[in-house]
PDB file of N, CA and C in Angstrom:
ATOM      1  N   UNK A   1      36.997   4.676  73.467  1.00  0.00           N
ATOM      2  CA  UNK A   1      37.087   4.147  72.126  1.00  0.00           C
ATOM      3  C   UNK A   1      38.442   4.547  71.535  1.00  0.00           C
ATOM      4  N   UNK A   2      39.408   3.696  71.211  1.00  0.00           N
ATOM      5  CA  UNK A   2      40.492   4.187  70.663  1.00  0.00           C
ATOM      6  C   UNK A   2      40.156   4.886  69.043  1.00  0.00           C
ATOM      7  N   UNK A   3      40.967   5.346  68.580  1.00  0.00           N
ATOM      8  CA  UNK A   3      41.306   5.924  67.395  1.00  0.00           C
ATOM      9  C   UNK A   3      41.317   4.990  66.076  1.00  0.00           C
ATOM     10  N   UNK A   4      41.752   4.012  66.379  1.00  0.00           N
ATOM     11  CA  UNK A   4      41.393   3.075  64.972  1.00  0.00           C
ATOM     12  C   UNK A   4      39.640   2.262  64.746  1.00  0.00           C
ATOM     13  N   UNK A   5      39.337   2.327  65.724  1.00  0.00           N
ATOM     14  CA  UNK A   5      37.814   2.096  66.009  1.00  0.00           C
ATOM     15  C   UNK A   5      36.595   3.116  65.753  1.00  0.00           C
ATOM     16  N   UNK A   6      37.212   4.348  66.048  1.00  0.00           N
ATOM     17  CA  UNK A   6      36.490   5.449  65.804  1.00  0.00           C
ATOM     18  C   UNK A   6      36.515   5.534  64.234  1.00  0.00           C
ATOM     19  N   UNK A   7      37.934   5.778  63.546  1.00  0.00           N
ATOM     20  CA  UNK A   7      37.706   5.406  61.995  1.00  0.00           C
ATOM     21  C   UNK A   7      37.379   4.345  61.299  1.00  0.00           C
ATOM     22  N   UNK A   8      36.729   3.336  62.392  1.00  0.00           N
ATOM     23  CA  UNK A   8      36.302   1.892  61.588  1.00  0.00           C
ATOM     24  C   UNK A   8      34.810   2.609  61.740  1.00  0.00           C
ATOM     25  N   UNK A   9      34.298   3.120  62.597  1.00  0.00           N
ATOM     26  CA  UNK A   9      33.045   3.531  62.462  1.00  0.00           C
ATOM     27  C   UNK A   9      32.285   4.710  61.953  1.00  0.00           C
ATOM     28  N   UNK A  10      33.196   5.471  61.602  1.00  0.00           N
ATOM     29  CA  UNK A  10      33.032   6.341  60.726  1.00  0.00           C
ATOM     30  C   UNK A  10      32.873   6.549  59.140  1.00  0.00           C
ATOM     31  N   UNK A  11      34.357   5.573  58.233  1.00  0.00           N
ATOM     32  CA  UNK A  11      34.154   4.377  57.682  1.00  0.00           C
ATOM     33  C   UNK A  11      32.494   4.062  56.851  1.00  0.00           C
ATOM     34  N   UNK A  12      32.343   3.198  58.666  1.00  0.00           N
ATOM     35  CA  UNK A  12      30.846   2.626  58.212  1.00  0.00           C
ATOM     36  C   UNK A  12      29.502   3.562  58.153  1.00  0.00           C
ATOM     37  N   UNK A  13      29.755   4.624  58.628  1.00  0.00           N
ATOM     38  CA  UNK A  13      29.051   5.606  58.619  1.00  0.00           C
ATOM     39  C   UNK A  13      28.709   5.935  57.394  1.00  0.00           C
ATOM     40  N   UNK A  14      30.026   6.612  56.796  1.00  0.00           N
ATOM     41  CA  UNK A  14      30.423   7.277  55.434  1.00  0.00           C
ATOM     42  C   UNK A  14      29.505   6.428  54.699  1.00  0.00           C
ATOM     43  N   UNK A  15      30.664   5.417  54.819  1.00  0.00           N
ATOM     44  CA  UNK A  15      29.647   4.263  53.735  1.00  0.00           C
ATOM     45  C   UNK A  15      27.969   4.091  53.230  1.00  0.00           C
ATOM     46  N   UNK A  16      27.505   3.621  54.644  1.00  0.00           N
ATOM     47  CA  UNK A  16      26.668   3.505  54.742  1.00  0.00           C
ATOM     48  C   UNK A  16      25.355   4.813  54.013  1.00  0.00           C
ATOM     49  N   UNK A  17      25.928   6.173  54.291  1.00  0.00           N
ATOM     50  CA  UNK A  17      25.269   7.197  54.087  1.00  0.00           C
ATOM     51  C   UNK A  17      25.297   7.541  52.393  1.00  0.00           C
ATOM     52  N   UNK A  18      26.644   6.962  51.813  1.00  0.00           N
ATOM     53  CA  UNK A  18      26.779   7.218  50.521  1.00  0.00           C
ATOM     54  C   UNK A  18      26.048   5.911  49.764  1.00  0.00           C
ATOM     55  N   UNK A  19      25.795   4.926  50.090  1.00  0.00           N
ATOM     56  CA  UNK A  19      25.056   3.981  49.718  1.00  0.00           C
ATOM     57  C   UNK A  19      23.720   4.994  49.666  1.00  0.00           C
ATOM     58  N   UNK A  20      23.071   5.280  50.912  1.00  0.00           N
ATOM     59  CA  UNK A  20      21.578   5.475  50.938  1.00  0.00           C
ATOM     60  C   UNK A  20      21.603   6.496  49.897  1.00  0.00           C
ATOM     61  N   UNK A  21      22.516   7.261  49.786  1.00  0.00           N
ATOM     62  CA  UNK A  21      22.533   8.782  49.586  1.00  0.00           C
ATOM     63  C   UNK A  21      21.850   8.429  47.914  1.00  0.00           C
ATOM     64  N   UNK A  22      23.593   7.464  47.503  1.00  0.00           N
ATOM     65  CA  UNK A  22      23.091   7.012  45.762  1.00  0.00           C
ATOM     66  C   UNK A  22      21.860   6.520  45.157  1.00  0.00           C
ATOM     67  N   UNK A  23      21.096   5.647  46.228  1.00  0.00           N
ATOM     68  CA  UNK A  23      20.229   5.113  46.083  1.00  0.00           C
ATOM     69  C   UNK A  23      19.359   5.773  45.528  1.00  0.00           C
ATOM     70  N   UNK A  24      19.261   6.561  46.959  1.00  0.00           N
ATOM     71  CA  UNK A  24      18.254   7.379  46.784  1.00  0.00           C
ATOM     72  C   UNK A  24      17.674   8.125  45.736  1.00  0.00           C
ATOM     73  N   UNK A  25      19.288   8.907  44.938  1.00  0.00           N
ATOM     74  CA  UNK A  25      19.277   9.616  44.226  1.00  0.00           C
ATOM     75  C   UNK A  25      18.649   9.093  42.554  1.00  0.00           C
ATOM     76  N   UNK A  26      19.710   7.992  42.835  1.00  0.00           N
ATOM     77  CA  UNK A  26      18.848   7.059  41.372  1.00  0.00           C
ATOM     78  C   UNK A  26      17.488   6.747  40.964  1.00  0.00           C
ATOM     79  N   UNK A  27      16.718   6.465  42.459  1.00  0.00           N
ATOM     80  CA  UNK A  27      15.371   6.059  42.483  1.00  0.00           C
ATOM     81  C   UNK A  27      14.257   7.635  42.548  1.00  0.00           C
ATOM     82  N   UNK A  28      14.956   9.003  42.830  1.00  0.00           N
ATOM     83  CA  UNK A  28      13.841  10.379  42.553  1.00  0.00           C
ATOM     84  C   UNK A  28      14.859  10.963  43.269  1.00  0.00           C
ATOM     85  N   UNK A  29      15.568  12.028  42.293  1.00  0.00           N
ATOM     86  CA  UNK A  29      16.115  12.925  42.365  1.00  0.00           C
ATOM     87  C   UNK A  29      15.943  14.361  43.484  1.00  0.00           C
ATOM     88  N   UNK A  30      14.334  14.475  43.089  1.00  0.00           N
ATOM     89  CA  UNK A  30      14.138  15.708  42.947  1.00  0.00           C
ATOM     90  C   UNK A  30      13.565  15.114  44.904  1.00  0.00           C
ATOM     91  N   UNK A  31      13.325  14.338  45.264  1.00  0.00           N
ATOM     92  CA  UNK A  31      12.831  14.271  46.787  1.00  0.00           C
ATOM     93  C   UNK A  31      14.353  13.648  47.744  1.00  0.00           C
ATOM     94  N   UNK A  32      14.990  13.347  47.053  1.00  0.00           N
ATOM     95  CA  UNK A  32      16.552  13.099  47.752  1.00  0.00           C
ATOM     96  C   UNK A  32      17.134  14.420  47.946  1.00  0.00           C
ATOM     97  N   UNK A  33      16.924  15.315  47.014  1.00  0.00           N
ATOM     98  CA  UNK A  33      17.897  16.791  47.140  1.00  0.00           C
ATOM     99  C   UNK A  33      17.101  16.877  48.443  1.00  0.00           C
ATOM    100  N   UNK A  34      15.797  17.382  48.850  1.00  0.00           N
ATOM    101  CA  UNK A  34      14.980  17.886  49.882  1.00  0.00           C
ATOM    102  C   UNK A  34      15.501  16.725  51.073  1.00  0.00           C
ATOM    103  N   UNK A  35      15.193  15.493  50.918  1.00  0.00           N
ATOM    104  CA  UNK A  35      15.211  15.002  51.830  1.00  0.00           C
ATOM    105  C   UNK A  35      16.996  14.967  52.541  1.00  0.00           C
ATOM    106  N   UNK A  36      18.017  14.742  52.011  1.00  0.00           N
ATOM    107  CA  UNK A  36      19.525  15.041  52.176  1.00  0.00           C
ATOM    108  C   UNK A  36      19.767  16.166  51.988  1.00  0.00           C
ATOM    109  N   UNK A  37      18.949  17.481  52.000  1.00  0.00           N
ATOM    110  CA  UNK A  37      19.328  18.583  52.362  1.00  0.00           C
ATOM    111  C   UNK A  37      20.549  18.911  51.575  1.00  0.00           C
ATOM    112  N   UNK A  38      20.754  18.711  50.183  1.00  0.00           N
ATOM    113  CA  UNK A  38      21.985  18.888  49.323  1.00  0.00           C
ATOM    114  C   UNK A  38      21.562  19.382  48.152  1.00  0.00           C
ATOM    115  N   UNK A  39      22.329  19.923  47.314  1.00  0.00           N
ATOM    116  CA  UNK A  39      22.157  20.976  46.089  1.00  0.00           C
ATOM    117  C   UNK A  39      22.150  19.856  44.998  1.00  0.00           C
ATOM    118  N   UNK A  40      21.487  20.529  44.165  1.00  0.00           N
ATOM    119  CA  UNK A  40      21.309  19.281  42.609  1.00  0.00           C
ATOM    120  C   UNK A  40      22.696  19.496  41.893  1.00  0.00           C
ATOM    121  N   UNK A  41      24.089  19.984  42.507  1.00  0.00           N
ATOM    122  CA  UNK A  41      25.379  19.623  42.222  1.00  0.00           C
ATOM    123  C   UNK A  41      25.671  18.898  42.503  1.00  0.00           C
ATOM    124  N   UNK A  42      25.679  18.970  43.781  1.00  0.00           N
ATOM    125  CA  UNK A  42      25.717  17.353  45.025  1.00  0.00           C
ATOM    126  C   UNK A  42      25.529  16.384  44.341  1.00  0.00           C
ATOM    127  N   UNK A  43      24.055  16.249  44.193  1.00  0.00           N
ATOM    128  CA  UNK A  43      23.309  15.120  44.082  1.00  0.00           C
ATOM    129  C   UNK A  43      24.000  14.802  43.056  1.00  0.00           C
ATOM    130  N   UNK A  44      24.677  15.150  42.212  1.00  0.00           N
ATOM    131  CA  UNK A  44      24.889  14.832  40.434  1.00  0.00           C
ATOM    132  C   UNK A  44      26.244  14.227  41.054  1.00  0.00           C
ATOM    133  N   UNK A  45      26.951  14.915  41.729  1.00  0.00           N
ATOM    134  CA  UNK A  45      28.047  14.263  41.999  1.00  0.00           C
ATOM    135  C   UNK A  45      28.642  13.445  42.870  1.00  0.00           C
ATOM    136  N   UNK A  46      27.054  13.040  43.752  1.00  0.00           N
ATOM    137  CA  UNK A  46      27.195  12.065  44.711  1.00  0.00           C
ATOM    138  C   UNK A  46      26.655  10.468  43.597  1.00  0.00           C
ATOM    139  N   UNK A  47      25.464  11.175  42.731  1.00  0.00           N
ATOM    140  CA  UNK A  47      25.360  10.002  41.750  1.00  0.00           C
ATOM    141  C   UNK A  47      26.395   9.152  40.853  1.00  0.00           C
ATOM    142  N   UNK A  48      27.264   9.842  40.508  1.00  0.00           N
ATOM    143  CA  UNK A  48      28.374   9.560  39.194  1.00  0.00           C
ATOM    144  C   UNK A  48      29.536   8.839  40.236  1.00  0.00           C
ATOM    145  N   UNK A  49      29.465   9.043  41.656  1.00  0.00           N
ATOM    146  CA  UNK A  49      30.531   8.563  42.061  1.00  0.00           C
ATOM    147  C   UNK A  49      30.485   6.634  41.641  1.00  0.00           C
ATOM    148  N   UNK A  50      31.748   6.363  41.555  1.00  0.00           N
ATOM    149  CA  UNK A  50      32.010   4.938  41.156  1.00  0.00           C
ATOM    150  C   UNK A  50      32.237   3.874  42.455  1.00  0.00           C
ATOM    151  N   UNK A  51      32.102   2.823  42.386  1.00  0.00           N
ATOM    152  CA  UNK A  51      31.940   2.169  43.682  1.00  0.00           C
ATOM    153  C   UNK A  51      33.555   2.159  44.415  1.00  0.00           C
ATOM    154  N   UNK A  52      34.737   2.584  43.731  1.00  0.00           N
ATOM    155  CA  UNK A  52      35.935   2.686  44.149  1.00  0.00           C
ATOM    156  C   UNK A  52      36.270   3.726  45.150  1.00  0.00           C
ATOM    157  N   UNK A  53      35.740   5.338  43.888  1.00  0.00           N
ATOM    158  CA  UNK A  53      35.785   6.759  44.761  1.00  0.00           C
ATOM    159  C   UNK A  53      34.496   6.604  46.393  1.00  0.00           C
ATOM    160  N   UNK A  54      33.109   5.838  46.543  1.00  0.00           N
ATOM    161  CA  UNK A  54      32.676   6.082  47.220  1.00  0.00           C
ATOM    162  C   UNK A  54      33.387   5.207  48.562  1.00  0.00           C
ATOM    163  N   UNK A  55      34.543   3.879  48.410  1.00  0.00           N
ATOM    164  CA  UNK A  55      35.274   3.533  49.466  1.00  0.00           C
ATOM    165  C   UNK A  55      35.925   4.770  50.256  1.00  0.00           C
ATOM    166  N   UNK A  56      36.440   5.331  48.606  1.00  0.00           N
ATOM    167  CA  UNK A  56      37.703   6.271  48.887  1.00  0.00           C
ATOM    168  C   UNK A  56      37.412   7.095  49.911  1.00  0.00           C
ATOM    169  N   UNK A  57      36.549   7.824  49.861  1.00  0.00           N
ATOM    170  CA  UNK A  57      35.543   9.011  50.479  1.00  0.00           C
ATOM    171  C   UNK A  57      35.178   8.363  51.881  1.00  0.00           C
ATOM    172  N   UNK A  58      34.417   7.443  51.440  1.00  0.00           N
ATOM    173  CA  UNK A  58      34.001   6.823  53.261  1.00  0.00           C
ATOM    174  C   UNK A  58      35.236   6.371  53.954  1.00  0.00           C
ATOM    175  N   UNK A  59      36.645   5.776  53.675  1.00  0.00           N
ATOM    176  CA  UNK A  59      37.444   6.047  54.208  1.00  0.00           C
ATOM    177  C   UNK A  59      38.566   7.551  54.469  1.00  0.00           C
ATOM    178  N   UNK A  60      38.156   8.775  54.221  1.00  0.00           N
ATOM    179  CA  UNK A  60      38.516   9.650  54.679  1.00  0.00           C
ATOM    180  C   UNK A  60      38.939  10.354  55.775  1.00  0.00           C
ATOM    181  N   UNK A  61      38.640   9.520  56.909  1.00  0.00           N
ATOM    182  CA  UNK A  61      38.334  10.095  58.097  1.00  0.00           C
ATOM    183  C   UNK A  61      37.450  11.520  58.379  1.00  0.00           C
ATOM    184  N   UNK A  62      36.825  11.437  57.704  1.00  0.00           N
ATOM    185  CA  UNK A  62      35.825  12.678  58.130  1.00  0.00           C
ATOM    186  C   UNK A  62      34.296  12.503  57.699  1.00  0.00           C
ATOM    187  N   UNK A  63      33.227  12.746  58.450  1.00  0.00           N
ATOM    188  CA  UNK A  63      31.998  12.554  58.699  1.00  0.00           C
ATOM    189  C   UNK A  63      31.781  12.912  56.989  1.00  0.00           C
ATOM    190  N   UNK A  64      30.837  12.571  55.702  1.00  0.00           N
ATOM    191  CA  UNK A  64      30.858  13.057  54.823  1.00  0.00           C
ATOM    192  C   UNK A  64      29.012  13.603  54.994  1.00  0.00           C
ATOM    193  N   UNK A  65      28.625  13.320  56.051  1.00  0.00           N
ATOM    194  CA  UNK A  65      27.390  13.752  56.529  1.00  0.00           C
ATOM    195  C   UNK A  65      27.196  14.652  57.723  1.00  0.00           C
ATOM    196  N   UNK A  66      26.353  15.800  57.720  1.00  0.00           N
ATOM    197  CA  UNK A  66      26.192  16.542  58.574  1.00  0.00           C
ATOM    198  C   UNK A  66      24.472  16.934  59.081  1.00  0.00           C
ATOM    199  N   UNK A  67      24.360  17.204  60.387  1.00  0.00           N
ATOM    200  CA  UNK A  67      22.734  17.548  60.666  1.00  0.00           C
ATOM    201  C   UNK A  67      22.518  18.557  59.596  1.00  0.00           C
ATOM    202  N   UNK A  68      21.300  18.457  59.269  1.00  0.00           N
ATOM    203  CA  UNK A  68      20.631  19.745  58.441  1.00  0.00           C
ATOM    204  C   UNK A  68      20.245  20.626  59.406  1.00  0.00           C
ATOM    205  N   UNK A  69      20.080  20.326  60.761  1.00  0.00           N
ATOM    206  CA  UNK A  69      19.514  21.453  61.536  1.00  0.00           C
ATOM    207  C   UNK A  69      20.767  21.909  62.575  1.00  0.00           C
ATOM    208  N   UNK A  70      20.845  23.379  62.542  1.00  0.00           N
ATOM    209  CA  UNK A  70      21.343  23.735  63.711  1.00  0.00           C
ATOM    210  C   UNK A  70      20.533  24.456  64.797  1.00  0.00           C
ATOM    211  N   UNK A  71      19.207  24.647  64.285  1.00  0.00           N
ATOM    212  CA  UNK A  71      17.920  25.177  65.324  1.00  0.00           C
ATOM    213  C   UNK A  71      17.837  24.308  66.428  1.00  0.00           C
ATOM    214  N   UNK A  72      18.053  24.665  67.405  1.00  0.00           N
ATOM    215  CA  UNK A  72      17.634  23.741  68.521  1.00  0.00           C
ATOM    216  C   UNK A  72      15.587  23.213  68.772  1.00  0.00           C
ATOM    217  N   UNK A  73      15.300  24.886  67.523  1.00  0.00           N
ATOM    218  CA  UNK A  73      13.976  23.954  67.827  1.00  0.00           C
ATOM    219  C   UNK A  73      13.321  22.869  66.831  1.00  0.00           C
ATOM    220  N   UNK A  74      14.121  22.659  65.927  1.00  0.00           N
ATOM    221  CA  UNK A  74      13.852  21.703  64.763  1.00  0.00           C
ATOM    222  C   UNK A  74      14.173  20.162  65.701  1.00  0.00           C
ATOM    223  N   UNK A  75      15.684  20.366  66.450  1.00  0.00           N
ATOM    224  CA  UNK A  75      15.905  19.346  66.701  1.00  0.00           C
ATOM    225  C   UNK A  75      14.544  18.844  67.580  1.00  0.00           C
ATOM    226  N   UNK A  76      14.623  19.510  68.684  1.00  0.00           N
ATOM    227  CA  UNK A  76      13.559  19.318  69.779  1.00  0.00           C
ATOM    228  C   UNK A  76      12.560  19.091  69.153  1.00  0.00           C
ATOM    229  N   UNK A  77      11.528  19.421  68.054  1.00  0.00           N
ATOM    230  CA  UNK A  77      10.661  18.929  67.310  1.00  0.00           C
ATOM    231  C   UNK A  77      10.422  16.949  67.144  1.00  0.00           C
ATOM    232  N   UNK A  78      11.650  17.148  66.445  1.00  0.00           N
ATOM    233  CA  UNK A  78      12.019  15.725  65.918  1.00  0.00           C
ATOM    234  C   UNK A  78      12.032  14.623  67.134  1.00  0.00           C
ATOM    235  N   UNK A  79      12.646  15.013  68.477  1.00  0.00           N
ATOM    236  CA  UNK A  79      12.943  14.230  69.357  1.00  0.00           C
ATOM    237  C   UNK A  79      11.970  14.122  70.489  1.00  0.00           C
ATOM    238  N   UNK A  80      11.440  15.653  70.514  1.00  0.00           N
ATOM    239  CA  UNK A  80      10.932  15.621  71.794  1.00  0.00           C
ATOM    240  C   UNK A  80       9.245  15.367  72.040  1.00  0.00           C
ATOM    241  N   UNK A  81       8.889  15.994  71.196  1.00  0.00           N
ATOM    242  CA  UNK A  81       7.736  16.220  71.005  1.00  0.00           C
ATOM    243  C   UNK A  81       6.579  14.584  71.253  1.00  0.00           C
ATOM    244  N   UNK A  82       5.856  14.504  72.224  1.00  0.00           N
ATOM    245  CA  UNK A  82       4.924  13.110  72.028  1.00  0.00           C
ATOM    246  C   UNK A  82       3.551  13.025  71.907  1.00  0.00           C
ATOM    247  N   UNK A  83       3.447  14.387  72.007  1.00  0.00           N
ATOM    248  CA  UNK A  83       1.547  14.341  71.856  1.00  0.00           C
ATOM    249  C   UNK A  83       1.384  14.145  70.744  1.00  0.00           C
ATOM    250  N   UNK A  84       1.799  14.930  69.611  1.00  0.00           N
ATOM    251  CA  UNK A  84       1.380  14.244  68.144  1.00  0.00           C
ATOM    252  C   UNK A  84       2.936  14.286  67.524  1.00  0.00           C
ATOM    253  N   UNK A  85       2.975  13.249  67.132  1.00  0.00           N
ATOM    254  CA  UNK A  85       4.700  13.098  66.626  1.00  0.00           C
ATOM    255  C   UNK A  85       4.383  13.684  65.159  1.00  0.00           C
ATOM    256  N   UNK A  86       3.541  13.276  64.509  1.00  0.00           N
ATOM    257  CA  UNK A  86       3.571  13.149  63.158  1.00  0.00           C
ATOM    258  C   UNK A  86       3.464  14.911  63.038  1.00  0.00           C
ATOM    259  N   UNK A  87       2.535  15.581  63.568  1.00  0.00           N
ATOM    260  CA  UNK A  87       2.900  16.627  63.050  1.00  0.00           C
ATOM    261  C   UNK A  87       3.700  17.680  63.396  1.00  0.00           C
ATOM    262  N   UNK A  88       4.571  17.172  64.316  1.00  0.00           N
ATOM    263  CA  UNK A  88       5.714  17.867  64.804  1.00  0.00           C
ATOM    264  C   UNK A  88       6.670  17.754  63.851  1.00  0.00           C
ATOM    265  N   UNK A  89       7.024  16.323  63.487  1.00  0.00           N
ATOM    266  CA  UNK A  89       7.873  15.726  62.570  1.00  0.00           C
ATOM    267  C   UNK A  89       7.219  16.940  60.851  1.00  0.00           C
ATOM    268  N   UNK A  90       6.080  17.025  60.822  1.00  0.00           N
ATOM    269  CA  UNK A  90       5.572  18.068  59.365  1.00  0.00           C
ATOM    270  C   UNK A  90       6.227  19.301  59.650  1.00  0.00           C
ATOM    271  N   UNK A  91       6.197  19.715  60.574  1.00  0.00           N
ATOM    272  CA  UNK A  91       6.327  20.975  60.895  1.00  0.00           C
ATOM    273  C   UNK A  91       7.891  21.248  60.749  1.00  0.00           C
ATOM    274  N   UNK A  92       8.433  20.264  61.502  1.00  0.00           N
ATOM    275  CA  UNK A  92      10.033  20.621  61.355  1.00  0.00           C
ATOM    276  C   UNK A  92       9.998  20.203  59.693  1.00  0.00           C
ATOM    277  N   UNK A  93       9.708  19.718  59.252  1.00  0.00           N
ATOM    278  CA  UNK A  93      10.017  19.244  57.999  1.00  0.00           C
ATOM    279  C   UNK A  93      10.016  20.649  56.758  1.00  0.00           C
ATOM    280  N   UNK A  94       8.519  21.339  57.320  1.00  0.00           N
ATOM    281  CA  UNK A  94       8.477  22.456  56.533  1.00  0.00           C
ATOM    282  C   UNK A  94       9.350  23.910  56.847  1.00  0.00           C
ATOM    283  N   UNK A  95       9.915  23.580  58.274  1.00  0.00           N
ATOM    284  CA  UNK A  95      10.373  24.498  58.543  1.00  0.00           C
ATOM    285  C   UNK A  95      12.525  24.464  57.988  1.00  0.00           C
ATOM    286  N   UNK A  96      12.580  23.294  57.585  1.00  0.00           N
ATOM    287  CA  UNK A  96      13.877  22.408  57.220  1.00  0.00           C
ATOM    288  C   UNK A  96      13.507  22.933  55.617  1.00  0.00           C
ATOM    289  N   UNK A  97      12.519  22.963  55.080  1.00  0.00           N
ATOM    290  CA  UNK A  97      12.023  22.905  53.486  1.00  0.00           C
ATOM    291  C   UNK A  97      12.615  24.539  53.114  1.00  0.00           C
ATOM    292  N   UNK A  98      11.937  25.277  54.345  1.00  0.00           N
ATOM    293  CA  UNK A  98      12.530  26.904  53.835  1.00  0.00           C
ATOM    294  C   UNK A  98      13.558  27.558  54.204  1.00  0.00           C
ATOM    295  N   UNK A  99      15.042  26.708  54.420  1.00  0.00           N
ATOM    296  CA  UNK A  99      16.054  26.936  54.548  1.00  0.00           C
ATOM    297  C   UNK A  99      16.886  26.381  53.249  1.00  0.00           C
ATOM    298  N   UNK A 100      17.807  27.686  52.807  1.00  0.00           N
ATOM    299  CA  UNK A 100      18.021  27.668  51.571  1.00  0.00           C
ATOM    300  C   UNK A 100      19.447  26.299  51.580  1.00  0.00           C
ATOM    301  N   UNK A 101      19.774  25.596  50.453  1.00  0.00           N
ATOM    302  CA  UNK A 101      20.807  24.973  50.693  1.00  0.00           C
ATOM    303  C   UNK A 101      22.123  25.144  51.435  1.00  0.00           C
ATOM    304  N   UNK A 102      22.389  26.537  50.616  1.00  0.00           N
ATOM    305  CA  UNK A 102      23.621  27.281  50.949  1.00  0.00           C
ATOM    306  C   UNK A 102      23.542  26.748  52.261  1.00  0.00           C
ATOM    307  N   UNK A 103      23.065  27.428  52.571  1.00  0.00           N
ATOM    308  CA  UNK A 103      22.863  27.305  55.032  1.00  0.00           C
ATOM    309  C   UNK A 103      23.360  25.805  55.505  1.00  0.00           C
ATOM    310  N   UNK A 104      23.110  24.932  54.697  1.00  0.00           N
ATOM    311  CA  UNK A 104      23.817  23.889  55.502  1.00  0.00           C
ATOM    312  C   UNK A 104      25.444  23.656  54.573  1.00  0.00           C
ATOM    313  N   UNK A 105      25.479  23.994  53.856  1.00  0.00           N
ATOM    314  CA  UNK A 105      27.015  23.656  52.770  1.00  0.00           C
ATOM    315  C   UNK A 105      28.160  24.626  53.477  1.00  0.00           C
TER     316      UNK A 105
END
């Protein structure tokens, strides 16, 4: 993949994530912080962004999104798990719930 392709898709990444992100935020605050794993600073200042600054940003070249997990067993939860998905998927969820913001910022 060359280099101008990689920032066309990154780009769309950005984008894409700051769309959901706003959305989200507009439509319940308080389950977007939990669910995007971001501080109610964030959220305030991912909300107020204007449709100009959120180009600006998604063209940055840099991911403006990151995993919330660095546990390998959260991930493996999420992916691996097939006997009961759903409550693997609870489990990582609660175990994602009692990690303080700071830890992923």
């Amino acid at each position: 993949m060359k280099m101008d392709e990689m920032l066309s898709e990154m780009r769309d990444v950005n984008l894409n994530y700051l769309m959901l992100a706003q959305n989200m935020i507009q439509h319940d605050k308080a389950t977007a912080v939990f669910r995007l794993g971001i501080s109610q600073d964030v959220a305030d200042l991912i909300e107020g962004l204007t449709p100009a600054q959120v180009l600006k940003l998604a063209g940055s070249g840099m991911l403006v999104s990151r995993f919330r997990f660095d546990d390998g067993m959260v991930l493996n939860m999420l992916t691996s798990y097939t006997k009961d998905r759903a409550l693997a998927q609870s489990h990582a969820a609660i175990l994602m719930a009692g990690q303080s913001v700071e830890a992923f910022a």
